[in-house]
N, C-alpha and C. Protein backbone atom coordinates (compact mmCIF):
# COMPACT_ATOMS: atom_id res chain seq x y z
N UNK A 1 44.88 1.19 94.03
CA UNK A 1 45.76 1.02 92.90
C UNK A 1 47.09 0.45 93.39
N UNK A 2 47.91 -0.69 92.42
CA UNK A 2 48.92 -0.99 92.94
C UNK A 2 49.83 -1.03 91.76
N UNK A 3 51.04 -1.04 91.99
CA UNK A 3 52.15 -1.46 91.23
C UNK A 3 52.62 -3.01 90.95
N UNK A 4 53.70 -2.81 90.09
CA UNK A 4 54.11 -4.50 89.91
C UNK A 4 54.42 -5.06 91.10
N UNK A 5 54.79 -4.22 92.07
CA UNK A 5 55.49 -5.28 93.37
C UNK A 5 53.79 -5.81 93.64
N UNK A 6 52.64 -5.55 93.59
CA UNK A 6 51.34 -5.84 93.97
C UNK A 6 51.32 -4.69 95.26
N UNK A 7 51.98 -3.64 95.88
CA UNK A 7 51.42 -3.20 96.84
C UNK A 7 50.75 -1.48 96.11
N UNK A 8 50.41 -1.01 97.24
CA UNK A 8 49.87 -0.21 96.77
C UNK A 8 50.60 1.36 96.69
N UNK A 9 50.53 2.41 96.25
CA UNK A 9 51.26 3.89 96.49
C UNK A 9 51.41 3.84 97.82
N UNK A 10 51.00 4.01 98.41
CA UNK A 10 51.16 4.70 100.22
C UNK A 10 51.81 3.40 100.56
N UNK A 11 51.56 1.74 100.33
CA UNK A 11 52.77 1.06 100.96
C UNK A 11 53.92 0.84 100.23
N UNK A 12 54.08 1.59 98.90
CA UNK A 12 55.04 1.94 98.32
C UNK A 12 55.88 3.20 99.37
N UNK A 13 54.97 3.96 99.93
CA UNK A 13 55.70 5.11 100.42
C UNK A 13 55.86 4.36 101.64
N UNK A 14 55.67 3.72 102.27
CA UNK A 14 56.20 3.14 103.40
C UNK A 14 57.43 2.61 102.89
N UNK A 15 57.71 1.39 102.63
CA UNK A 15 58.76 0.64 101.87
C UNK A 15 59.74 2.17 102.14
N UNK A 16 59.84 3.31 101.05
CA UNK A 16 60.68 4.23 100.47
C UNK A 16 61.23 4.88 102.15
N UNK A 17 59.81 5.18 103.11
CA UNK A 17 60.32 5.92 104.08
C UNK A 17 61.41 4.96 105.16
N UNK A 18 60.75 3.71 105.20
CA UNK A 18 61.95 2.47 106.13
C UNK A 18 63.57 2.93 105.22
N UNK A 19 63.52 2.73 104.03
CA UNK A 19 64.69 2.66 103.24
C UNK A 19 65.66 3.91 103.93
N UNK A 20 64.73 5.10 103.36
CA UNK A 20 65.49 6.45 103.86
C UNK A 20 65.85 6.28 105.18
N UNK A 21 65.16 6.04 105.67
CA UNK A 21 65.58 5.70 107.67
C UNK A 21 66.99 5.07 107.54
N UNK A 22 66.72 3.81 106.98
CA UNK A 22 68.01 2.95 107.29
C UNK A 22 69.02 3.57 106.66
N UNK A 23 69.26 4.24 105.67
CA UNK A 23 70.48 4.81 105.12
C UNK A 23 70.64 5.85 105.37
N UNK A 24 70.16 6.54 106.01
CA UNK A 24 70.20 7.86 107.08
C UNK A 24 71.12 7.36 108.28
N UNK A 25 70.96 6.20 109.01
CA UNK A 25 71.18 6.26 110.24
C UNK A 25 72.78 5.69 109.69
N UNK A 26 72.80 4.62 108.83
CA UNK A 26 73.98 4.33 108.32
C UNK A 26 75.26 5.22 108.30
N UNK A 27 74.39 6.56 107.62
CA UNK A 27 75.13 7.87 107.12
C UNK A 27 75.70 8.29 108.34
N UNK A 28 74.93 8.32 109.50
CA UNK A 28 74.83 9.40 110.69
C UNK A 28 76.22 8.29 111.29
N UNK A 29 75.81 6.90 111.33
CA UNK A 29 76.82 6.63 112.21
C UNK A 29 78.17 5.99 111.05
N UNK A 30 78.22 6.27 110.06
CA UNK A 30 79.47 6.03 109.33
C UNK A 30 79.56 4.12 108.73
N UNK A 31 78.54 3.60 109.19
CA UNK A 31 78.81 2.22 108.13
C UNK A 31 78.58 2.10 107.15
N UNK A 32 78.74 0.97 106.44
CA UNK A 32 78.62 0.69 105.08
C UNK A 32 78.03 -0.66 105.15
N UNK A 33 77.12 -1.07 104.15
CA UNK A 33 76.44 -2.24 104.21
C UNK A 33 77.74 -3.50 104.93
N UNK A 34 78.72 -3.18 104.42
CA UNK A 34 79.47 -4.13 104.81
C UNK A 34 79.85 -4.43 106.22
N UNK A 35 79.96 -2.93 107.05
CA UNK A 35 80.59 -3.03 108.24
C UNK A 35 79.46 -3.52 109.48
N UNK A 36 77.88 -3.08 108.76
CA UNK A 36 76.79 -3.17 109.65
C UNK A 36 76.16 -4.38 109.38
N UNK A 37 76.85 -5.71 107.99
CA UNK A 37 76.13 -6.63 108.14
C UNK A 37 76.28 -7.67 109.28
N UNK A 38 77.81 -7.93 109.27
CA UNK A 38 78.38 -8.63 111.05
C UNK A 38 77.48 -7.99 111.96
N UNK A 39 77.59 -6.83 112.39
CA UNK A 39 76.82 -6.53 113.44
C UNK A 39 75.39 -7.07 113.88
N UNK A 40 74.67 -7.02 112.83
CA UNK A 40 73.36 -7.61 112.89
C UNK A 40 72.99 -8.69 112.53
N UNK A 41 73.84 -9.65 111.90
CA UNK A 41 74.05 -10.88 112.18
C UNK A 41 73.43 -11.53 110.39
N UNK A 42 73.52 -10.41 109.80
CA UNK A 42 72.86 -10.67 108.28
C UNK A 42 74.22 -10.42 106.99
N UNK A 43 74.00 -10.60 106.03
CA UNK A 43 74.83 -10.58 105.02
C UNK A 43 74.87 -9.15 104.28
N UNK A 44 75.89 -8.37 103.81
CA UNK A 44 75.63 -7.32 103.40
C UNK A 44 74.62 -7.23 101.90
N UNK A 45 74.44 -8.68 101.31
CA UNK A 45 73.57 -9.07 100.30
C UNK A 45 72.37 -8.63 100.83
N UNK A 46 72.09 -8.95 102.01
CA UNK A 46 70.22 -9.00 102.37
C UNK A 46 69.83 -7.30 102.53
N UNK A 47 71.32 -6.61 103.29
CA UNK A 47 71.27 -4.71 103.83
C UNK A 47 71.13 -4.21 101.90
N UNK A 48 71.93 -5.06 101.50
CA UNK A 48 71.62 -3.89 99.60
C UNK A 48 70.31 -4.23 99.13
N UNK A 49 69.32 -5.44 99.46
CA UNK A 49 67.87 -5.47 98.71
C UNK A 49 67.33 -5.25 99.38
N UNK A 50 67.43 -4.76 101.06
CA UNK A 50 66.79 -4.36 101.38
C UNK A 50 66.42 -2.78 101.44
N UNK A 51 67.54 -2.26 101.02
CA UNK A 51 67.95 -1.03 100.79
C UNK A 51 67.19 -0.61 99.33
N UNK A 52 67.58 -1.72 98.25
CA UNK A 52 67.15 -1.27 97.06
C UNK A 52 65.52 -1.74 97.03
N UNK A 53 65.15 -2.05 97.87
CA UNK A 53 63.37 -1.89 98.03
C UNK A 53 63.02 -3.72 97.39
N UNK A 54 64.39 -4.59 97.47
CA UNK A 54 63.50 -6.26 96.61
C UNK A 54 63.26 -6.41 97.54
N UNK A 55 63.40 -6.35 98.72
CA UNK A 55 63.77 -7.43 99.76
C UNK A 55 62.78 -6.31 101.18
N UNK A 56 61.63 -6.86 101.59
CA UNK A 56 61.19 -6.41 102.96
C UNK A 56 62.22 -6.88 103.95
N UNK A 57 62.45 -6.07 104.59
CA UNK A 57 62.80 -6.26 106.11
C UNK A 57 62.53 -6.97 106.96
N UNK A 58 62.86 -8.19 107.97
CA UNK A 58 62.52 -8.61 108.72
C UNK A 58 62.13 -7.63 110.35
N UNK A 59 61.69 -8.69 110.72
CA UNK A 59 61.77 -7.46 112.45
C UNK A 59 62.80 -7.66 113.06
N UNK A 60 63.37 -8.87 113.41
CA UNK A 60 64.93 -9.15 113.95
C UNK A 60 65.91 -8.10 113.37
N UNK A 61 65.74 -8.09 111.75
CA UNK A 61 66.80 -6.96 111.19
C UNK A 61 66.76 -5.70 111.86
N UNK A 62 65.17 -4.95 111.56
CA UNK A 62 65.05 -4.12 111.86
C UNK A 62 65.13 -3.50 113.27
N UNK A 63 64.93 -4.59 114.21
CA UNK A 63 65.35 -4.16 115.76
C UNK A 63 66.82 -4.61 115.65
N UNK A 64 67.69 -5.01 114.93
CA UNK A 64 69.34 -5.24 115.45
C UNK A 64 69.58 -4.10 114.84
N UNK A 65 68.94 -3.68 114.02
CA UNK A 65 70.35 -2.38 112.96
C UNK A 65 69.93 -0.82 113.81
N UNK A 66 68.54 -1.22 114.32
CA UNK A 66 67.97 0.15 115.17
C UNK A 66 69.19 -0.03 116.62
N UNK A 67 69.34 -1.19 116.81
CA UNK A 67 69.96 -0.94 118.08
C UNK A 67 71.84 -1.41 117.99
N UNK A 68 72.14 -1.03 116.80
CA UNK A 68 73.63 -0.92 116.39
C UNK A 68 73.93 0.37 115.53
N UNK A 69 72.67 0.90 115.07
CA UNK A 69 72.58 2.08 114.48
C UNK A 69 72.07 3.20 115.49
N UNK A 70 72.13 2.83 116.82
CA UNK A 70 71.83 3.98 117.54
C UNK A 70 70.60 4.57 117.21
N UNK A 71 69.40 4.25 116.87
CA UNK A 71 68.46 5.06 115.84
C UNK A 71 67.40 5.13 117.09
N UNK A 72 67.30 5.07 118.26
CA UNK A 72 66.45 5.59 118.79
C UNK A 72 65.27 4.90 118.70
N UNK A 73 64.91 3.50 118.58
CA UNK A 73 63.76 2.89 117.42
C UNK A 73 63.11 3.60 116.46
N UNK A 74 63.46 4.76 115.78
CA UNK A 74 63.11 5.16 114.48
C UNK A 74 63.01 3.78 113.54
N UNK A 75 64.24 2.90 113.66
CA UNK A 75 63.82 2.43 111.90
C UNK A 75 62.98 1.34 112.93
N UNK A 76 62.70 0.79 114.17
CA UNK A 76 61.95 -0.02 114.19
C UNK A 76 60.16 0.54 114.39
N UNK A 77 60.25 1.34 114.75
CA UNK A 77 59.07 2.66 114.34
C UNK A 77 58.83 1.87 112.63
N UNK A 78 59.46 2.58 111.74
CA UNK A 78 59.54 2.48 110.80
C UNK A 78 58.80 1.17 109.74
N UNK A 79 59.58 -0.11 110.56
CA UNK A 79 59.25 -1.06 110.18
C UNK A 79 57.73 -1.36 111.14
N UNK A 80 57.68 -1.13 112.17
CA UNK A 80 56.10 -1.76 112.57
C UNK A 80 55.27 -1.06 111.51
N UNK A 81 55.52 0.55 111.28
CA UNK A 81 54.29 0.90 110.20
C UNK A 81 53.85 0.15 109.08
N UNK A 82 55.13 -0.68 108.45
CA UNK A 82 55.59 -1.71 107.44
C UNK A 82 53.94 -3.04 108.10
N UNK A 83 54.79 -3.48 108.89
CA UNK A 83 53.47 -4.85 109.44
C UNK A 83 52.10 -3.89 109.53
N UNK A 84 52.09 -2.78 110.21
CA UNK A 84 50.55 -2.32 110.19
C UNK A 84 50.01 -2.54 108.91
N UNK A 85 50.76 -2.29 107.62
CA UNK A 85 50.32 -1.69 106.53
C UNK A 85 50.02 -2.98 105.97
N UNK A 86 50.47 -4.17 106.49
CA UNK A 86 50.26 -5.81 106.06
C UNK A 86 51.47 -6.53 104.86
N UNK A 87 52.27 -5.39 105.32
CA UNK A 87 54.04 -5.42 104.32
C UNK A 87 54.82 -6.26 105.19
N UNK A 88 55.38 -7.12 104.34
CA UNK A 88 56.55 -7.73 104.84
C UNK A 88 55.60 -9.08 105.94
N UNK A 89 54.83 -9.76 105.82
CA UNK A 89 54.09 -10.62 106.06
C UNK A 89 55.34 -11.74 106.82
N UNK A 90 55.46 -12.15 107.97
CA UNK A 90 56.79 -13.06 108.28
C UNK A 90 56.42 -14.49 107.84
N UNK A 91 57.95 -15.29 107.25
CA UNK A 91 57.88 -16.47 106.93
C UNK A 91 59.46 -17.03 107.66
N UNK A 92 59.50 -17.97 107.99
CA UNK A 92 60.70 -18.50 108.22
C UNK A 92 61.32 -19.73 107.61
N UNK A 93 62.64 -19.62 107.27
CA UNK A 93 63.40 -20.93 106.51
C UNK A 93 62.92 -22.12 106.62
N UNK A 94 63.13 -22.95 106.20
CA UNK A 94 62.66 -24.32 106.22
C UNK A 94 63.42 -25.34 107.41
N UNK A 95 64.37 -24.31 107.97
CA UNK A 95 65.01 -24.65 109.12
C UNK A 95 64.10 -24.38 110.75
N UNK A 96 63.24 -23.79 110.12
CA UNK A 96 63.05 -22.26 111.93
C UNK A 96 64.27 -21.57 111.93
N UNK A 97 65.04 -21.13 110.78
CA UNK A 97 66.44 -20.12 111.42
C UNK A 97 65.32 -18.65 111.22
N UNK A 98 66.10 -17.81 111.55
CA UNK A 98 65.77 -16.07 111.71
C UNK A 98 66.11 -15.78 110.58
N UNK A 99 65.65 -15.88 109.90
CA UNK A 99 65.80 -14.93 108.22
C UNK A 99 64.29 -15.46 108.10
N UNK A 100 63.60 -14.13 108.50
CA UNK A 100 61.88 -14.18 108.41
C UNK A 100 61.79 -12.32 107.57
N UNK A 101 61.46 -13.06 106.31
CA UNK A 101 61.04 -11.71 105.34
C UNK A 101 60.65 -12.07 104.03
N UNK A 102 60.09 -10.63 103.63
CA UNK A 102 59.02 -10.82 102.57
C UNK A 102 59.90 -10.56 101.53
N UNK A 103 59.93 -11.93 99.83
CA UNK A 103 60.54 -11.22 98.49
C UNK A 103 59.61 -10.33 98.40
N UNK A 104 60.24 -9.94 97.59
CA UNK A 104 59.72 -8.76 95.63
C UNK A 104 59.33 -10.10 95.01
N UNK A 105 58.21 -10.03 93.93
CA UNK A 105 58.35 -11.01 93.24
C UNK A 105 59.44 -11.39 92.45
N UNK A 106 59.60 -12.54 91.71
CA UNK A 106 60.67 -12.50 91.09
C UNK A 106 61.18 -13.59 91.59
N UNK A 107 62.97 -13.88 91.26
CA UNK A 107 63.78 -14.49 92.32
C UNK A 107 64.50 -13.71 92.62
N UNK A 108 64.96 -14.20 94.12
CA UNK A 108 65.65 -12.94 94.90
C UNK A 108 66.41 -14.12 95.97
N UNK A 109 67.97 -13.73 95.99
CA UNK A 109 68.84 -14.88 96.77
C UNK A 109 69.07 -13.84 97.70
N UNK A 110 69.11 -14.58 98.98
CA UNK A 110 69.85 -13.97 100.12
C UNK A 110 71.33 -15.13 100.62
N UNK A 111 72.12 -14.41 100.61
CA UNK A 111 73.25 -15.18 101.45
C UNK A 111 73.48 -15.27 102.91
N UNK A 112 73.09 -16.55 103.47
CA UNK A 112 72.59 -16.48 104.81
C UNK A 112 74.15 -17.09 105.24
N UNK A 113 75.47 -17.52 105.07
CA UNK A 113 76.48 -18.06 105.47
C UNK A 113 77.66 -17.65 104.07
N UNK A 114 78.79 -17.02 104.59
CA UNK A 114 80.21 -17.56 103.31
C UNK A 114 81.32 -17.75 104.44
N UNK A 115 81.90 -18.26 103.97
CA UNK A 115 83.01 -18.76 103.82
C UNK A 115 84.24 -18.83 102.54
N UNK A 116 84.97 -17.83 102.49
CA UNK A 116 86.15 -17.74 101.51
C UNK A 116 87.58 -18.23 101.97
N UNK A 117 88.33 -18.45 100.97
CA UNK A 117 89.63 -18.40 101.08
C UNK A 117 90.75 -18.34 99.97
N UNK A 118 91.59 -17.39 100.17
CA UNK A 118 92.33 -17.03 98.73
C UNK A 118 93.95 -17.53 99.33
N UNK A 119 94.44 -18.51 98.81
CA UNK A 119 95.59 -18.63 98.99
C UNK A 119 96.40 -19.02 97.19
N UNK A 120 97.77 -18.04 97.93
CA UNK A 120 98.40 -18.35 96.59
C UNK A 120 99.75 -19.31 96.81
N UNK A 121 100.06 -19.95 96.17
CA UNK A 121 101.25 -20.48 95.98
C UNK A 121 102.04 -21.05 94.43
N UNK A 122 103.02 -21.32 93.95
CA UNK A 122 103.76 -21.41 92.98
C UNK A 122 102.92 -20.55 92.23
N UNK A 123 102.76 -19.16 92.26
CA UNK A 123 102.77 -18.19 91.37
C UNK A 123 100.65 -18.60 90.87
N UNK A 124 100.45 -18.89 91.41
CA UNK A 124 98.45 -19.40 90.75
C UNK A 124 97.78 -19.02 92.71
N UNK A 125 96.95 -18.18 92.41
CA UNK A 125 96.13 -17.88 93.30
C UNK A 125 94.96 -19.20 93.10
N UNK A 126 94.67 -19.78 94.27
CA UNK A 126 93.53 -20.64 94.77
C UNK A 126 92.26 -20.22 95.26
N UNK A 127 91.10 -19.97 94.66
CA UNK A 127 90.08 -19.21 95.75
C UNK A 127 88.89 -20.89 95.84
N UNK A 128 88.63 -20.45 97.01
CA UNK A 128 87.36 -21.34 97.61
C UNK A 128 86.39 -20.98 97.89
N UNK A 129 85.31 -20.45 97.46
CA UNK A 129 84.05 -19.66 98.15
C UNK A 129 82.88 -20.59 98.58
N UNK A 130 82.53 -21.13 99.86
CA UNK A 130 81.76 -21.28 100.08
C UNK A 130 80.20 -20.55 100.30
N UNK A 131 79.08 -20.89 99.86
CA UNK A 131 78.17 -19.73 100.20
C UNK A 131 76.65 -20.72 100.69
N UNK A 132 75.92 -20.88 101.68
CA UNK A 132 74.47 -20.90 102.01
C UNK A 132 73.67 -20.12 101.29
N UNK A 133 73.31 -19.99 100.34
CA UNK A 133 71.93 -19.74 99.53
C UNK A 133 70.18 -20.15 99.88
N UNK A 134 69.87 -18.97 100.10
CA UNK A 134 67.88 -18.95 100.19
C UNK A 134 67.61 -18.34 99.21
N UNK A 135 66.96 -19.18 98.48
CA UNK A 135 66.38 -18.51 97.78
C UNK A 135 64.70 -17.75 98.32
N UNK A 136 64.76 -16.63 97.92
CA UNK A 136 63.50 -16.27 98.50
C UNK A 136 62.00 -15.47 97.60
N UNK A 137 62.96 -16.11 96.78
CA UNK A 137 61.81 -15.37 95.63
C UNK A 137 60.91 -16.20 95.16
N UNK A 138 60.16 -16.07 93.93
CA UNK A 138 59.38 -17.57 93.73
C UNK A 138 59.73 -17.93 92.21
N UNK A 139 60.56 -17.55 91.69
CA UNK A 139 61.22 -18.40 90.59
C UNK A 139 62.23 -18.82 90.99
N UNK A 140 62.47 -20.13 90.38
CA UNK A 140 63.99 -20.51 90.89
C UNK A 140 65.02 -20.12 89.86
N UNK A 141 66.00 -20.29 90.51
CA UNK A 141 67.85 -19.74 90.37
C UNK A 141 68.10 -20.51 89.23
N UNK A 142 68.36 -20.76 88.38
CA UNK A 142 68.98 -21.44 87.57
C UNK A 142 70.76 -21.18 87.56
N UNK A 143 71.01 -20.02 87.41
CA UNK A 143 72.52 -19.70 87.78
C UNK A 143 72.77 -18.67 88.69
N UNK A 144 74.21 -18.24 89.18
CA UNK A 144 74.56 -17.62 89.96
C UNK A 144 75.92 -16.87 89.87
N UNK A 145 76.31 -15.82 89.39
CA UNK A 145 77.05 -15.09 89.53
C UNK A 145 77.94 -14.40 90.31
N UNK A 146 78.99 -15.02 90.31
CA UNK A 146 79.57 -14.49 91.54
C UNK A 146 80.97 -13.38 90.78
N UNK A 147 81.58 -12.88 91.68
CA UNK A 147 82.67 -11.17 91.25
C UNK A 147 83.70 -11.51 93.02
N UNK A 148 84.33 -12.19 92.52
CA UNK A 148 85.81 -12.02 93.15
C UNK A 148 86.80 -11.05 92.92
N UNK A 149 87.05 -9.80 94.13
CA UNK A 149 87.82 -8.80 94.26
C UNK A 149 88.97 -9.16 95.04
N UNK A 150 90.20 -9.04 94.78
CA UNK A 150 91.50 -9.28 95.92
C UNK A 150 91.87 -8.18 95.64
N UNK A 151 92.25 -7.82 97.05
CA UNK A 151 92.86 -6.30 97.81
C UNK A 151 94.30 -6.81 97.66
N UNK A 152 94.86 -6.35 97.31
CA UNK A 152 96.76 -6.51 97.24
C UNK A 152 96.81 -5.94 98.78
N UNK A 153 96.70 -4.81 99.01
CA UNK A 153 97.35 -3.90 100.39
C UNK A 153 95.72 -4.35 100.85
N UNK A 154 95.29 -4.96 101.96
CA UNK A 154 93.76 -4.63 102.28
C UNK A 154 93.70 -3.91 103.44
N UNK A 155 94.46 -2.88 104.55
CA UNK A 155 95.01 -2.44 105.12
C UNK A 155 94.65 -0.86 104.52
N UNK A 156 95.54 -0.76 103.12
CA UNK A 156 95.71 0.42 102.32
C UNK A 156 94.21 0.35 101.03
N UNK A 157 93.10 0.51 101.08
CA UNK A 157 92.22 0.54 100.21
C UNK A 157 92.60 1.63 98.86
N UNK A 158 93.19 2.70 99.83
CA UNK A 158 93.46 3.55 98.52
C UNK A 158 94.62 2.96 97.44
N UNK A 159 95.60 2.03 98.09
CA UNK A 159 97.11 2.00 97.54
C UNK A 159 96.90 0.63 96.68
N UNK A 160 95.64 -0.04 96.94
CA UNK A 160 95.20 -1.28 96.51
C UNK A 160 94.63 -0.95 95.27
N UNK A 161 94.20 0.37 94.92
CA UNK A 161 93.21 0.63 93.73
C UNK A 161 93.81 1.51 92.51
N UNK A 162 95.39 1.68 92.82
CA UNK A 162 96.01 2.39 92.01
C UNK A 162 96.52 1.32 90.98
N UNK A 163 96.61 1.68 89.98
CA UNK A 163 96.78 1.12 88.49
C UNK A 163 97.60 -0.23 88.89
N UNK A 164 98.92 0.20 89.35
CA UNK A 164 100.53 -0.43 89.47
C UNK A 164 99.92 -1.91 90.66
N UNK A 165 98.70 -1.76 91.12
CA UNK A 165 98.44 -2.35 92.29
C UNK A 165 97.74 -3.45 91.68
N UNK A 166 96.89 -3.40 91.00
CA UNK A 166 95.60 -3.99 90.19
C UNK A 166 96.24 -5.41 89.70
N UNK A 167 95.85 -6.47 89.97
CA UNK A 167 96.06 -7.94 89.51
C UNK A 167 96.08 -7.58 88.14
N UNK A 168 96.80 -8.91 87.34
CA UNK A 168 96.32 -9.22 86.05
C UNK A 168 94.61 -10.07 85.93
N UNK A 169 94.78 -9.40 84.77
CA UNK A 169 93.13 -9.79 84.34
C UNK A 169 92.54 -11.43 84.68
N UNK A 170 93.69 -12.09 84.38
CA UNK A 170 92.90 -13.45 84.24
C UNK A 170 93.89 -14.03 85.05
N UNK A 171 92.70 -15.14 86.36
CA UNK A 171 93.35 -15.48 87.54
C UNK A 171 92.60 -17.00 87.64
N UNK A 172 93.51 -17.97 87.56
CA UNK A 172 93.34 -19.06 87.30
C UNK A 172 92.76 -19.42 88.99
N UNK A 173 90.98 -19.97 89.05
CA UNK A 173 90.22 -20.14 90.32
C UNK A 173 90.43 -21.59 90.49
């Protein structure tokens, strides 16, 4: 028996047990998708679907975050049970780059490169976001949504989120 992803209960429970691993070890050593995506050389986009179960794991991922997460190869444990089980099947970019992993059906973007920049002058903030887009799903993108946050204090996270701190609403891009 399988579900919509097409796999089955027990490689459903695989999928769930890699997940728990990786956000366990996260927990244990104090990162946040954000701080552990530099480290492993991935986008904190690819650590949240892979987290939220769209997105299989690669093995590169899963051996960099086991060995920046201190995990003992637990999550790479984890993930071979994943390939035993015939999950997460490897494919690579149309480049040969290392972003080798399995979508969810659906479409599903990974951000493999950004590049930002927020500069203000005569009173109008300027933003530039560059971004590398894979798509890795099998419908295509038609649009893309993006959520620009500026930290006033980025130093002070707490002093940045108090009322008096908070931009005006509408910020000419």
């Amino acid at each position: 028996m399988s579900d919509e992803s097409g796999r089955t209960v027990e490689q459903d429970a695989l999928v769930r047990d890699f997940i728990a691993e990786l956000k366990h070890w996260r927990a244990v050593s104090s990162y946040s998708q954000k701080a552990l995506a530099p480290l492993v050389g991935y986008d904190s986009s690819y650590i949240s679907k892979v987290e939220n179960g769209t997105l299989i794991p690669s093995r590169e991922f899963a051996d960099k975050a086991d060995q920046h997460l201190r995990a003992g190869r637990a999550l790479f444990r984890r993930w071979r049970e994943l390939a035993e089980a015939g999950i997460g099947a490897e494919t690579r970019t149309h480049d040969g780059g290392g972003l080798d992993q399995q979508p969810a059906p659906g479409s599903s973007l990974v951000v493999e490169h950004e590049d930002a920049e927020l500069s203000y002058r005569e009173g109008v903030f300027r933003t530039r976001v560059r971004r590398l887009l894979h798509n890795v799903g099998t419908d295509p993108v038609t649009s893309y949504l993006i959520r620009i946050a500026v930290d006033r204090y980025p130093g002070d996270p707490e002093r940045s989120n108090t009322p008096a701190a908070l931009p005006p609403r509408s910020l000419r891009c």
